[in-house]
Protein backbone atom coordinates (compact mmCIF):
# COMPACT_ATOMS: atom_id res chain seq x y z
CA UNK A 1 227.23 40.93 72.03
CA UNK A 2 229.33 43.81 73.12
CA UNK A 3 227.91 47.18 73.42
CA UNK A 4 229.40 50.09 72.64
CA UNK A 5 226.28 52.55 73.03
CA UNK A 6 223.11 53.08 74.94
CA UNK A 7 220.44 55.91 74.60
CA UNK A 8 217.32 56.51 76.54
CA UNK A 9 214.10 58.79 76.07
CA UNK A 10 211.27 60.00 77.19
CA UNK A 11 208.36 60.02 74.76
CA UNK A 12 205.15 61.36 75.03
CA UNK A 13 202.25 60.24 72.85
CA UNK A 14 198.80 61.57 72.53
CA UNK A 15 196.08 59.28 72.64
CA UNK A 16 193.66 59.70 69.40
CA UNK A 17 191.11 59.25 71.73
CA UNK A 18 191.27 59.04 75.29
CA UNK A 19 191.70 55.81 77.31
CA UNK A 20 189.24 55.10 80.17
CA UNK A 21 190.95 52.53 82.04
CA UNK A 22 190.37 51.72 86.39
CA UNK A 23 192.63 54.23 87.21
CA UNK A 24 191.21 56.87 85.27
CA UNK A 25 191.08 58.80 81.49
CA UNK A 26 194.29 59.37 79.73
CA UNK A 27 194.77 61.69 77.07
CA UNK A 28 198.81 60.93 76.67
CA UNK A 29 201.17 57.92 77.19
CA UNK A 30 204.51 58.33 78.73
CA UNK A 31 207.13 55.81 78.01
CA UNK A 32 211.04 55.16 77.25
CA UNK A 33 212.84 54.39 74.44
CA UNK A 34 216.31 52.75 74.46
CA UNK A 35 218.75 52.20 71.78
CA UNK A 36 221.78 49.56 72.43
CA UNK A 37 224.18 49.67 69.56
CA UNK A 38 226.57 47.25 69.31
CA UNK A 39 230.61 47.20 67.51
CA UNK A 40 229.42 46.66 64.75
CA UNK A 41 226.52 49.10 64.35
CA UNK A 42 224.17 46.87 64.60
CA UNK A 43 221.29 48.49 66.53
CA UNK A 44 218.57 47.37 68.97
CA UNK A 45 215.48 48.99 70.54
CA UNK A 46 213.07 48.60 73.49
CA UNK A 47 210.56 50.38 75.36
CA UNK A 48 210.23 50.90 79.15
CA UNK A 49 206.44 51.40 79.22
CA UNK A 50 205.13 51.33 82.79
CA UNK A 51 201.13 52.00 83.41
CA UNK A 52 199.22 52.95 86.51
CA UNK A 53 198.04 49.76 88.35
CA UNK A 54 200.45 46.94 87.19
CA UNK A 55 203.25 47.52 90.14
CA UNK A 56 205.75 49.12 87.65
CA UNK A 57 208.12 52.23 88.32
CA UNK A 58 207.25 55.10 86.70
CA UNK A 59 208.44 56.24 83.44
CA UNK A 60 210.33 59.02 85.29
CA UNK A 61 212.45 56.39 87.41
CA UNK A 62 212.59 53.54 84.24
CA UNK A 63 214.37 56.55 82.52
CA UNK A 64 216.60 57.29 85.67
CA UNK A 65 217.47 53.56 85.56
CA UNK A 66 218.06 53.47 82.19
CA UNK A 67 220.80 56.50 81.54
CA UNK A 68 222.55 55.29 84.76
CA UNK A 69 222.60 51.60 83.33
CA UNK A 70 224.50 52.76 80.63
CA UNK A 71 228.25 52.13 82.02
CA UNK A 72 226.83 48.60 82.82
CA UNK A 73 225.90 48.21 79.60
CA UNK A 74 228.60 49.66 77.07
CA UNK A 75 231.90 47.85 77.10
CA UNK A 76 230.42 44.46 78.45
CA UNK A 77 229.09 41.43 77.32
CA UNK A 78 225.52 40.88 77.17
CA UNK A 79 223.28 38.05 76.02
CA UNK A 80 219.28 39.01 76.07
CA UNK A 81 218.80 36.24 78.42
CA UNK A 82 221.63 36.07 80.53
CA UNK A 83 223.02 39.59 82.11
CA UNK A 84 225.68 40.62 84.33
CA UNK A 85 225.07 40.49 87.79
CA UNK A 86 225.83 43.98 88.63
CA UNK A 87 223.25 45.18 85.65
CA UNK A 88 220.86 42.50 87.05
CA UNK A 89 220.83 44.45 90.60
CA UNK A 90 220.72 47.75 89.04
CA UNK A 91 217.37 47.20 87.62
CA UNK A 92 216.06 44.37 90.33
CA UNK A 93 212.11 45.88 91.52
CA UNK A 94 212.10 47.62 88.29
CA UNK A 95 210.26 45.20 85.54
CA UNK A 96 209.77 48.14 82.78
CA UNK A 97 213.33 49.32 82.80
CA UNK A 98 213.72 45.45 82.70
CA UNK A 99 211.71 45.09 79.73
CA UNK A 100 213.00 47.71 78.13
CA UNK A 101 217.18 46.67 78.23
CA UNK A 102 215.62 42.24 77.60
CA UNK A 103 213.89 43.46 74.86
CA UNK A 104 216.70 46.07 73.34
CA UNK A 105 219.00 43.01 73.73
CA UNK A 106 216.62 40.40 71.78
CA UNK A 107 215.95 42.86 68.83
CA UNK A 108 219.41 43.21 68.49
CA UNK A 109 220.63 39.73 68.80
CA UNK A 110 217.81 38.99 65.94
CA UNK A 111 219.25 41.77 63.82
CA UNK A 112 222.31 40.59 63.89
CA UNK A 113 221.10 36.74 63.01
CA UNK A 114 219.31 38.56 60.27
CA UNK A 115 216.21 36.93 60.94
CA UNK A 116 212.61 38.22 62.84
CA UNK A 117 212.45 38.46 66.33
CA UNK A 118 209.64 35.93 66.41
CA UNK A 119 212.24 33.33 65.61
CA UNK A 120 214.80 34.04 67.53
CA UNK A 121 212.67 34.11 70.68
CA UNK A 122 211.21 30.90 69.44
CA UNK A 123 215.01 29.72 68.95
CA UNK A 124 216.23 31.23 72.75
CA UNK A 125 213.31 31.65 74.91
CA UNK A 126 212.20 27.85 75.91
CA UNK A 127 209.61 25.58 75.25
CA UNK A 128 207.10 27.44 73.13
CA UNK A 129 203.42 26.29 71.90
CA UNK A 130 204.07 25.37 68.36
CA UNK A 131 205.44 26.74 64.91
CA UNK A 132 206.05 30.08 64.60
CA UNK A 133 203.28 31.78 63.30
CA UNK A 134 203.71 34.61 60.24
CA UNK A 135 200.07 35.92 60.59
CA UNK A 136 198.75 36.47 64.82
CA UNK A 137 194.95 36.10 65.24
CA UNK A 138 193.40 40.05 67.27
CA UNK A 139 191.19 41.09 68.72
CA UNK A 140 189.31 43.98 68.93
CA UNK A 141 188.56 46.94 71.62
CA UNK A 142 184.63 47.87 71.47
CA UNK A 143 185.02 51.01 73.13
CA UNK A 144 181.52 52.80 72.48
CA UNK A 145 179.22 52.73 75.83
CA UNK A 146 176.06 53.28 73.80
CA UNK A 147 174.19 49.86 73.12
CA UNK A 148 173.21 50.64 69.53
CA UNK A 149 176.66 52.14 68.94
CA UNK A 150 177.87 48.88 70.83
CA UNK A 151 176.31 46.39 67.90
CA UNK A 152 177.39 48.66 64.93
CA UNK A 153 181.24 48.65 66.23
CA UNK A 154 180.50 44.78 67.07
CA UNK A 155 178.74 44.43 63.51
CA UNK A 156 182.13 46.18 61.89
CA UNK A 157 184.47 43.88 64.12
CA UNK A 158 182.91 40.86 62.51
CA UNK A 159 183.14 41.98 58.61
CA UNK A 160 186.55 42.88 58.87
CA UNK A 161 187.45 38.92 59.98
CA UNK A 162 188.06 39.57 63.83
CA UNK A 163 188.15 36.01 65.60
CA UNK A 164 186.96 37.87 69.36
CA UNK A 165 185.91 41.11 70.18
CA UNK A 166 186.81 42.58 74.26
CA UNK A 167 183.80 45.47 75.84
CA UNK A 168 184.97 47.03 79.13
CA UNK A 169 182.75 46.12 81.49
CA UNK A 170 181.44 47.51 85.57
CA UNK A 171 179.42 50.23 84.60
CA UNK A 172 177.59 51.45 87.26
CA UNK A 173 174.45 49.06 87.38
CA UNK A 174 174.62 45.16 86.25
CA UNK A 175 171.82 46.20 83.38
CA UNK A 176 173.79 48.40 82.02
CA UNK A 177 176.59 45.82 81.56
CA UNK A 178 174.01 43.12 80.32
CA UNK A 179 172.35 45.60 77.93
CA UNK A 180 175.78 46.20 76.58
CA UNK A 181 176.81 42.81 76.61
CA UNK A 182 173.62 41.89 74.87
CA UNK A 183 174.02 43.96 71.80
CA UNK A 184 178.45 43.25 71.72
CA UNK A 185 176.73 39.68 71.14
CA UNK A 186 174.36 40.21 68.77
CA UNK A 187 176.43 42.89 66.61
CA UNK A 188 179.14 39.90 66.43
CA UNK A 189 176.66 36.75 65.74
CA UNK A 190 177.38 33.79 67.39
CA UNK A 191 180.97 33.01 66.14
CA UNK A 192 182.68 35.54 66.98
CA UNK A 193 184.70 35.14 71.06
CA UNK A 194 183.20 38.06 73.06
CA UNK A 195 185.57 38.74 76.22
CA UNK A 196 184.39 40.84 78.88
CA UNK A 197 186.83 43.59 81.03
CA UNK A 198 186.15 44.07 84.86
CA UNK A 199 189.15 46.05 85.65
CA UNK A 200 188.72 44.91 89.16
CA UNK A 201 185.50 46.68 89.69
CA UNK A 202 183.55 43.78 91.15
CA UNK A 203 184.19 42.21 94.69
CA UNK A 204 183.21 38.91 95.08
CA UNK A 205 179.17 38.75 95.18
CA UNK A 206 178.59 41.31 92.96
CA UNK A 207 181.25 39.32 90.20
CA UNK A 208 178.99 36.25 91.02
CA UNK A 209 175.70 37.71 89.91
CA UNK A 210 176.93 39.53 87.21
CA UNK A 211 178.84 36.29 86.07
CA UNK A 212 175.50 34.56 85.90
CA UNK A 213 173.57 37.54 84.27
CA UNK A 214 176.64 37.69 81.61
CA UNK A 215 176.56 33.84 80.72
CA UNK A 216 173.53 33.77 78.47
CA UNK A 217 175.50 35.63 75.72
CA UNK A 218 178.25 32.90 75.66
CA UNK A 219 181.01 35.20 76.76
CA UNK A 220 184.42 33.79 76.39
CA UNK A 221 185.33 34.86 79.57
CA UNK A 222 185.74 38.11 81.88
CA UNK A 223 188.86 39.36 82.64
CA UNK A 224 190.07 40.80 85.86
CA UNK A 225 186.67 40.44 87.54
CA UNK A 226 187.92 41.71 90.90
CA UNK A 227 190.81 43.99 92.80
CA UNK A 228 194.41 42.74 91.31
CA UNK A 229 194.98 41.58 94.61
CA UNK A 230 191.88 39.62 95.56
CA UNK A 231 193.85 35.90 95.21
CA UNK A 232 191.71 34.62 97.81
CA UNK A 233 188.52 35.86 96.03
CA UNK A 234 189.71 34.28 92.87
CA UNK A 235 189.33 31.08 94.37
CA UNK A 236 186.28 31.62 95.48
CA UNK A 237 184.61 32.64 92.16
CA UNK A 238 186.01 30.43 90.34
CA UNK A 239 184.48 26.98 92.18
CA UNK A 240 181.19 27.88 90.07
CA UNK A 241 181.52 30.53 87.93
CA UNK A 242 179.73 29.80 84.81
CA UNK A 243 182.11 31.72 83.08
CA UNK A 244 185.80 31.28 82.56
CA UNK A 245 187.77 33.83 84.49
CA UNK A 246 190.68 35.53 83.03
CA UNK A 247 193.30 37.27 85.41
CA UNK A 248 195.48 40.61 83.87
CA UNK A 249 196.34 43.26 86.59
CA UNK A 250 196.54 39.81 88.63
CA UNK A 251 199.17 38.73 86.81
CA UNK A 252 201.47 41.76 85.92
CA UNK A 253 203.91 40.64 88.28
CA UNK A 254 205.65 37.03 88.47
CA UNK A 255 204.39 36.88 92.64
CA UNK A 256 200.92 37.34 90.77
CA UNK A 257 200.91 34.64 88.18
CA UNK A 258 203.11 32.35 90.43
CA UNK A 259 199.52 32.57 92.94
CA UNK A 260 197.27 32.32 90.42
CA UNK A 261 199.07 29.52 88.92
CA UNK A 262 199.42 27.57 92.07
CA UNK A 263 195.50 27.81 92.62
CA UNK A 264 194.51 27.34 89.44
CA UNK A 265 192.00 30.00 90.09
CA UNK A 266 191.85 31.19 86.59
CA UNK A 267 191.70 29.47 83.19
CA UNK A 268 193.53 32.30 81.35
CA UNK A 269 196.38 34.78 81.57
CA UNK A 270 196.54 37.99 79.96
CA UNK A 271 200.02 38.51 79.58
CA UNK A 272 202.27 41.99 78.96
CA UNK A 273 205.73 41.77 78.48
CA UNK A 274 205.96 45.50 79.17
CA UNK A 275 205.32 44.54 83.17
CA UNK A 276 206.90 41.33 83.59
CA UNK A 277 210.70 42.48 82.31
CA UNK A 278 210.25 41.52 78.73
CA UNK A 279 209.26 38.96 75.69
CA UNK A 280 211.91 36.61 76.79
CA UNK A 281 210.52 36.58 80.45
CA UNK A 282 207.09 36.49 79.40
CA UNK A 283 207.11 33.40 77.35
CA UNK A 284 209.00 31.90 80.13
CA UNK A 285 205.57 32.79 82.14
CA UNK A 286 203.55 31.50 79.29
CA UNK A 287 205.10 28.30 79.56
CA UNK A 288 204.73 27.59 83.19
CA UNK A 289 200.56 28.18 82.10
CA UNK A 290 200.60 26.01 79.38
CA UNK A 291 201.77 23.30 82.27
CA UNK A 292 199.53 24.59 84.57
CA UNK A 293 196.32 23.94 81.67
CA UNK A 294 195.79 27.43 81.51
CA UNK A 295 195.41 29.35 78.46
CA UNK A 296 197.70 32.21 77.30
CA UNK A 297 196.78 35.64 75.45
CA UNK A 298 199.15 38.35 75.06
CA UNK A 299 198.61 41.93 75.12
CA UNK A 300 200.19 45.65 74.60
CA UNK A 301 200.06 47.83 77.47
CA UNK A 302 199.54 50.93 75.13
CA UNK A 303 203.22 51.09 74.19
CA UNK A 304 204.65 52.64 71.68
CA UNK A 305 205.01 51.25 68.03
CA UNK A 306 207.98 49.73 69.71
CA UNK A 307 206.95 47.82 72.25
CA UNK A 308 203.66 46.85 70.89
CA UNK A 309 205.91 44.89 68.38
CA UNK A 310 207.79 43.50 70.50
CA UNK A 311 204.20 41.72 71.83
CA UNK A 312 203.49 40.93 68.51
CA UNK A 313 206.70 38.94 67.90
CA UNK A 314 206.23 37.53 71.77
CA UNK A 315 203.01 36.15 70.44
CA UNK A 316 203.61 35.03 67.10
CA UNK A 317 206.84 32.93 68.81
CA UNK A 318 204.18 31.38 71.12
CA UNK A 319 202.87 29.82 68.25
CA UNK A 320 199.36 29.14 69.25
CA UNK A 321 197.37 29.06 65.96
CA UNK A 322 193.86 29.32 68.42
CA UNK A 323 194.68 32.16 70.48
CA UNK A 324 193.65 35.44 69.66
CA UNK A 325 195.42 38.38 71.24
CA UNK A 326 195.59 42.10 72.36
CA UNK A 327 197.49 43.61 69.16
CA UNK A 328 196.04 45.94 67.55
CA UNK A 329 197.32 49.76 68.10
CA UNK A 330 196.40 51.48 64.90
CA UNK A 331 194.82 54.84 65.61
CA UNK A 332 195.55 54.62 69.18
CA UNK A 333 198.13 57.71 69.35
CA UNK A 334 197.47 61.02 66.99
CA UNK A 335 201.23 60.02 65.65
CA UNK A 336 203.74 57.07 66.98
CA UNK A 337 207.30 56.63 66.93
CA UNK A 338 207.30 54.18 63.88
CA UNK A 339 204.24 52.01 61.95
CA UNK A 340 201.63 50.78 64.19
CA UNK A 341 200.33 47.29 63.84
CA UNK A 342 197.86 46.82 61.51
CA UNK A 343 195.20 44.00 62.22
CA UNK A 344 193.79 43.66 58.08
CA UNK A 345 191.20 40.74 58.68
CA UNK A 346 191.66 40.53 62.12
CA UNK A 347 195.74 39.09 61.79
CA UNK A 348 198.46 41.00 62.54
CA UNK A 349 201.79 40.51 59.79
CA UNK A 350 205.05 39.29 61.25
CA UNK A 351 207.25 40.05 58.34
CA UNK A 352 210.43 38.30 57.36
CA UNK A 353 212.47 41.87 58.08
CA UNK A 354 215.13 40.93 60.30
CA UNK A 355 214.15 41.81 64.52
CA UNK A 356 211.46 43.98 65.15
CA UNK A 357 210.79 44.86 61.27
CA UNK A 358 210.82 48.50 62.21
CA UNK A 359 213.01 51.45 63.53
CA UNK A 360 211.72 54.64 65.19
């Protein structure tokens, strides 16, 4: 594909609610958007969308990147897998920017093949799980800290046909996070996959105990139960933990989930395309699990309308009929760039509207 064009911006979205994450409550997102258009008018987006503890740059230097890439870009040659080596060095240490220019590139080579994204990643990306699926199991955030509030959220999740529910877990006492935990599970019923959220705020005994408290309630598993860079702790946890560990701030860089997979210290992988340098790259990742016997979810990383599709289509080429992933960002910003996904009965659509199905 030869590009003649190549636009980056800064966006700033307001959260509907705020977002308590590890590293704090966030009232806005900041990310980039970028436009390739090729000689024929054909026209490709993707979304730089870097997020305070996942070893990105910062939206600020992914835009930088981005305006300056734009002589590599127009006038040349590019393929969303394969990239000129002076465009590869440009954005080398900079897996947002990355993401951003693999996943422009993808949407646009789909467009042009006039056919979803889903199957041309399926078609381009490697070894995938199975069939390209049109409808991607979600789940659900349980945000409410409140127990009672906690089972009427978990009650809701249920009726509307979500598969798993995820609470955010280390509050500041283990009772709090087994009341909690207590009513998720009995709000949902025993079908239902609760998953638990550490954002790293365990070390290693206190993950082991609360592990053990948590397993009565047939959690699915707990993800990120200690500091992204405990490896070694990992290891340690996971020789009896009576819960299955899931690793995502672990694994937002390839170093990460190349550890992790060597180890085999977790038994799943929450992957985002937005910090690994893109759908392509990601389901490249995915497939080195699948070897490894570890399982594979996907997940936004509060992107825009955008880039959350561009998870959505990463997923649904993965074509695991049993996963259930982090899709979902309806009501998550006051107003986004284009149509959120929607998650009716717990699935999220992949239309047959050739690439991303959407334009900002």
């Amino acid at each position: 594909m030869r590009l003649v064009a190549a636009r980056a911006r800064i966006v700033r979205l307001r959260f509907a609610r705020p977002v308590r994450t590890a590293s704090g409550d966030f009232a806005e997102r900041e990310t980039v958007l970028l436009e390739l258009r090729d000689a024929d008018g054909v026209t490709g987006f993707g979304e730089a969308a870097p997020w305070p503890g996942f070893g990105t740059e910062t939206a600020e230097q992914s835009s930088a990147l981005l305006i300056a890439a734009e002589s590599l870009l127009c006038g040349a040659e590019h393929e969303a897998g394969r990239w000129t080596p002076d465009l590869d060095l440009h954005l080398s240490g900079a897996p947002a920017a990355r993401a951003a220019v693999q996943g422009a590139l993808w949407d646009l080579a789909a467009r042009r093949a006039g056919r979803p994204l889903a199957d041309q990643l399926a078609s381009g990306a490697g070894a995938m799980h199975g069939e390209v699926l049109r409808r991607v199991p979600t789940s659900a955030l349980l945000v409410a800290r409140e127990p009672g509030l906690l089972r009427e959220a978990a009650a809701r999740a249920r009726e509307t046909g979500h598969r798993a529910v995820k609470i955010k877990l280390g509050a500041a006492t283990l009772d709090e996070d087994v009341a909690r935990t207590r009513a998720a599970r009995e709000g949902l019923g025993p079908a239902v996959r609760l998953r638990g959220d550490a954002n790293g705020a365990w070390h290693v005994r206190r993950a082991r105990a609360a592990l053990a408290a948590l397993a009565e309630f047939d959690v699915d598993y707990v993800e990120q139960p200690l500091a992204a860079d405990d490896f070694d702790g990992f290891v340690e946890l996971h020789r009896d933990a009576p819960v299955r560990l899931a690793a995502d701030e672990s694994v937002a860089s390839e170093k990460g989930v190349s550890c992790l997979l060597s180890t085999g210290a977790v038994d799943v992988v929450v992957l985002k395309p937005a910090t690994l340098g893109g759908p392509g790259r990601a389901l490249e990742l995915a497939t080195r699990a699948r070897r490894a016997g570890i399982e594979v979810v996907f997940s936004h990383a509060f992107e825009s309308a955008i880039g959350a599709r561009h998870v959505l289509h990463c997923a649904a080429a993965w074509g695991d009929p049993e996963a259930v992933h982090g899709l979902c960002t309806e009501g998550l910003f006051a107003t986004d760039v284009a149509a959120p996904i929607g998650c009716p009965g717990g699935l999220a659509e992949v239309t047959g509207t050739p690439g991303l199905g959407i334009a900002p």
